[in-house]
Protein backbone atom coordinates (compact mmCIF):
# COMPACT_ATOMS: atom_id res chain seq x y z
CA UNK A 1 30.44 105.34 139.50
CA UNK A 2 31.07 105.77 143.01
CA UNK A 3 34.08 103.71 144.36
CA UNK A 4 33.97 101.23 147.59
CA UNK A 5 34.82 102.49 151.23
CA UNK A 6 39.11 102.21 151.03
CA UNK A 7 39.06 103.19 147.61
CA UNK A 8 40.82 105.87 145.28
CA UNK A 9 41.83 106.42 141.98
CA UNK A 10 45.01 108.53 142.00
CA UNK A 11 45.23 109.04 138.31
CA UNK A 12 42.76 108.13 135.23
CA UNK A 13 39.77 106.09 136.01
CA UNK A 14 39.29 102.89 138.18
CA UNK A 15 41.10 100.12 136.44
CA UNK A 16 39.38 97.76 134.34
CA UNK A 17 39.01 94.41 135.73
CA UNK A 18 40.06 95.67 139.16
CA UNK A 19 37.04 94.67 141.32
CA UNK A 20 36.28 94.92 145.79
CA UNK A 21 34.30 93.16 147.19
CA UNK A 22 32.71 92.99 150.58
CA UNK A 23 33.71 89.69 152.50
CA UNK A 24 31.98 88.82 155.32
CA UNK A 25 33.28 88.37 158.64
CA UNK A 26 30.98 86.34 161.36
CA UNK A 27 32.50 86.58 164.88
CA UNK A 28 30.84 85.01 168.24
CA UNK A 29 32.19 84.34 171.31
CA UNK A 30 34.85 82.01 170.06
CA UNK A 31 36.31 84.03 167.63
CA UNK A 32 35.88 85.18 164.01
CA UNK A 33 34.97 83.01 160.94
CA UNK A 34 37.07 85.02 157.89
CA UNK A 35 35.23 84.26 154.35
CA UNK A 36 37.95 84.62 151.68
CA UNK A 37 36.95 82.57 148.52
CA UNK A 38 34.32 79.96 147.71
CA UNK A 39 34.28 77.83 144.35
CA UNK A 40 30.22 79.37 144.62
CA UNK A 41 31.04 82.73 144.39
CA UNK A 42 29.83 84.14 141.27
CA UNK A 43 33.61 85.95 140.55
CA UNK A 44 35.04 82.59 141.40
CA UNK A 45 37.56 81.78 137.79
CA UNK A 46 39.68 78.99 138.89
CA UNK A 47 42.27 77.55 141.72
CA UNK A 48 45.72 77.84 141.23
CA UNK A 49 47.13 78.23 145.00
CA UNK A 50 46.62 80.15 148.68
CA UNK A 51 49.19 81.67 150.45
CA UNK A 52 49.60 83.82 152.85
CA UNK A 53 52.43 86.98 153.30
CA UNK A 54 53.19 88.56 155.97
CA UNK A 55 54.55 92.60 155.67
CA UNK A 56 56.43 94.40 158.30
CA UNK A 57 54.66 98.08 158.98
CA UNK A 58 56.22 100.76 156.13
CA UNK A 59 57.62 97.92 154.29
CA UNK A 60 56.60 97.63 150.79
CA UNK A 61 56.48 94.33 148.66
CA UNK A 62 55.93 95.10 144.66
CA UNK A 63 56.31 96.07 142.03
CA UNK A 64 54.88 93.25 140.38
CA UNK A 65 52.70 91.81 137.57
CA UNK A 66 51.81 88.44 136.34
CA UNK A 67 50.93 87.07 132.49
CA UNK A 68 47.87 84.57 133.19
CA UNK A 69 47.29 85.13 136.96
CA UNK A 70 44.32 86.48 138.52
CA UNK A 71 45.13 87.44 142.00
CA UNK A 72 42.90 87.77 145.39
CA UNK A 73 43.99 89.34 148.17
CA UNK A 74 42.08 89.50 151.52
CA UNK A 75 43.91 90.74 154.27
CA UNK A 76 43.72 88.56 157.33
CA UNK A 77 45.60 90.62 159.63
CA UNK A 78 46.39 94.01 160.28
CA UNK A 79 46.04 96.83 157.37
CA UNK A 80 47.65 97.18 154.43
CA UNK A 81 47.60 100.37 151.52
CA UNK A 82 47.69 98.36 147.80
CA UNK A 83 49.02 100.28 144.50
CA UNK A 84 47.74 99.42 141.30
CA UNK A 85 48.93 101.14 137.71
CA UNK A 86 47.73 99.69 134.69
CA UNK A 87 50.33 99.84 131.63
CA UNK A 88 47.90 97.15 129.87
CA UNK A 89 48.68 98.46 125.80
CA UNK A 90 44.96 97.81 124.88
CA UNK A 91 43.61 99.03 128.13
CA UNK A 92 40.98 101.66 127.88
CA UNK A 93 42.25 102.58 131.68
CA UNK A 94 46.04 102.74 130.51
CA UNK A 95 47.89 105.15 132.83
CA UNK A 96 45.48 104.68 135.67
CA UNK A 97 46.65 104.09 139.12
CA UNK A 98 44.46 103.17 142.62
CA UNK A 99 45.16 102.49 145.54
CA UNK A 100 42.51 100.06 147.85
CA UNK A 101 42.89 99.85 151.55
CA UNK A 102 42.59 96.40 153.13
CA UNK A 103 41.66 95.30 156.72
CA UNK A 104 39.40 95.18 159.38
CA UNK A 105 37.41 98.15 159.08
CA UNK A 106 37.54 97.31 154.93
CA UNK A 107 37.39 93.52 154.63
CA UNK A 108 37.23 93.32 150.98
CA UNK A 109 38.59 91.10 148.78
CA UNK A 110 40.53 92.47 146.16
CA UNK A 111 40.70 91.10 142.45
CA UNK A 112 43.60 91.81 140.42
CA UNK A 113 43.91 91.18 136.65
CA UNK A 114 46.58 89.92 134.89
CA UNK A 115 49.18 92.44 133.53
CA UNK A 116 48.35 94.58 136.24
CA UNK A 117 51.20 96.10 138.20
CA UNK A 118 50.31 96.01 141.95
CA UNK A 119 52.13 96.10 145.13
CA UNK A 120 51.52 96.51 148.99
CA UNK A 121 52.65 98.37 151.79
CA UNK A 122 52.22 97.91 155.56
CA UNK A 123 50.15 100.22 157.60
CA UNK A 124 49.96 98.25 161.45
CA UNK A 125 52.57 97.86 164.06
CA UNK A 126 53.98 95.01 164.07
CA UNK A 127 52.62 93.25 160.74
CA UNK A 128 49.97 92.73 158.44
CA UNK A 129 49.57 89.51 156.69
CA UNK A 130 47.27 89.13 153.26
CA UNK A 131 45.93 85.82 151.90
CA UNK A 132 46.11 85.49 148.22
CA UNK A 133 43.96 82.85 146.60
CA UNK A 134 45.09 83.22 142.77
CA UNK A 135 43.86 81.37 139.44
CA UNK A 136 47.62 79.91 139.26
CA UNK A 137 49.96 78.23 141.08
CA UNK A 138 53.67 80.93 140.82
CA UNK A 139 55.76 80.31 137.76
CA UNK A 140 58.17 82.88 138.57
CA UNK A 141 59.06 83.36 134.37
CA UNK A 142 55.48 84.20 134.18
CA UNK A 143 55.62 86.88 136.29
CA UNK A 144 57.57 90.85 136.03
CA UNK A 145 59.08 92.62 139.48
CA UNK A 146 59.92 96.26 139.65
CA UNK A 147 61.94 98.34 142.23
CA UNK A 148 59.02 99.88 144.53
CA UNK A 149 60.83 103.23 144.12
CA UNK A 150 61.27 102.48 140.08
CA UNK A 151 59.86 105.78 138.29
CA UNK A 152 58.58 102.98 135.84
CA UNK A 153 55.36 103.31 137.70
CA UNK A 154 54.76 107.31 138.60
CA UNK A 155 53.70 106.07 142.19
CA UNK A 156 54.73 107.81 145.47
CA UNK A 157 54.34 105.05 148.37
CA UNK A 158 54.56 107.96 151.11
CA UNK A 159 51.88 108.96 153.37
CA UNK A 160 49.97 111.05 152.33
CA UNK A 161 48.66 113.57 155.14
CA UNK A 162 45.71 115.67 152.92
């Protein structure tokens, strides 16, 4: 199966349920129309809540997972490396990891499956912010947070110049 443009498996296989897809962007003289999400699209679940986070460049927010929550991240601004590992028990992708790239020259929106550990780092000067329109509004005691650095996850955020 060949991957999207921005993305790489970095151990195993692509992740089950992990999906990118193409958004489209439709500038003009005024500025740019960003499509995130539309009840239409056809991998379109249910809404929970938006919101948007902003990351510093070579900051990284994650570890984290959540129980029920589908996530969808779009980045808005800037460009930003994401980590995925799978630890799902029944997964037939258990032990995989990816990481997508997300921004201008890959505006894709990214679809995260529950139980999937995922994270982001930030790749522009000064910031990079990502919208997330997830199934679920946050219930923090739904959700798990690792230590980005936690050799949990067997995940090296560095640069890697190859």
């Amino acid at each position: 199966m060949k991957l999207p443009d921005g993305v790489r498996v970095v151990k195993g296989e692509a992740i089950e349920g992990v999906k990118v897809i193409p958004l489209r962007r439709i500038p003009d003289e005024r500025g740019t129309i960003l499509h995130v999400m539309s009840s239409k699209d056809p991998h379109f679940q249910q809404f929970g809540e938006i919101y948007c986070s902003t990351v510093y460049e070579g900051v990284i927010k994650g570890w984290h997972k959540h129980r029920e929550m589908t996530l969808n991240y779009a980045c808005l601004h800037g460009r930003v490396k994401c980590a995925l590992y799978d630890d799902r028990p029944a997964s037939p992708t258990k032990g995989s990891l990816m990481e997508v790239y997300l921004g201008p020259d890959c505006y894709s929106l990214l679809v995260i499956p529950p139980e999937v550990w995922n994270g982001f780092k930030g790749m522009s000067d000064p910031m990079a912010m990502i919208a997330n329109c997830c199934t679920h509004a946050h219930d923090p005691s739904r959700s798990e947070r690792l230590d980005p650095h936690s050799s949990t996850i067997p995940y090296d955020w560095a640069r890697k110049d190859h």
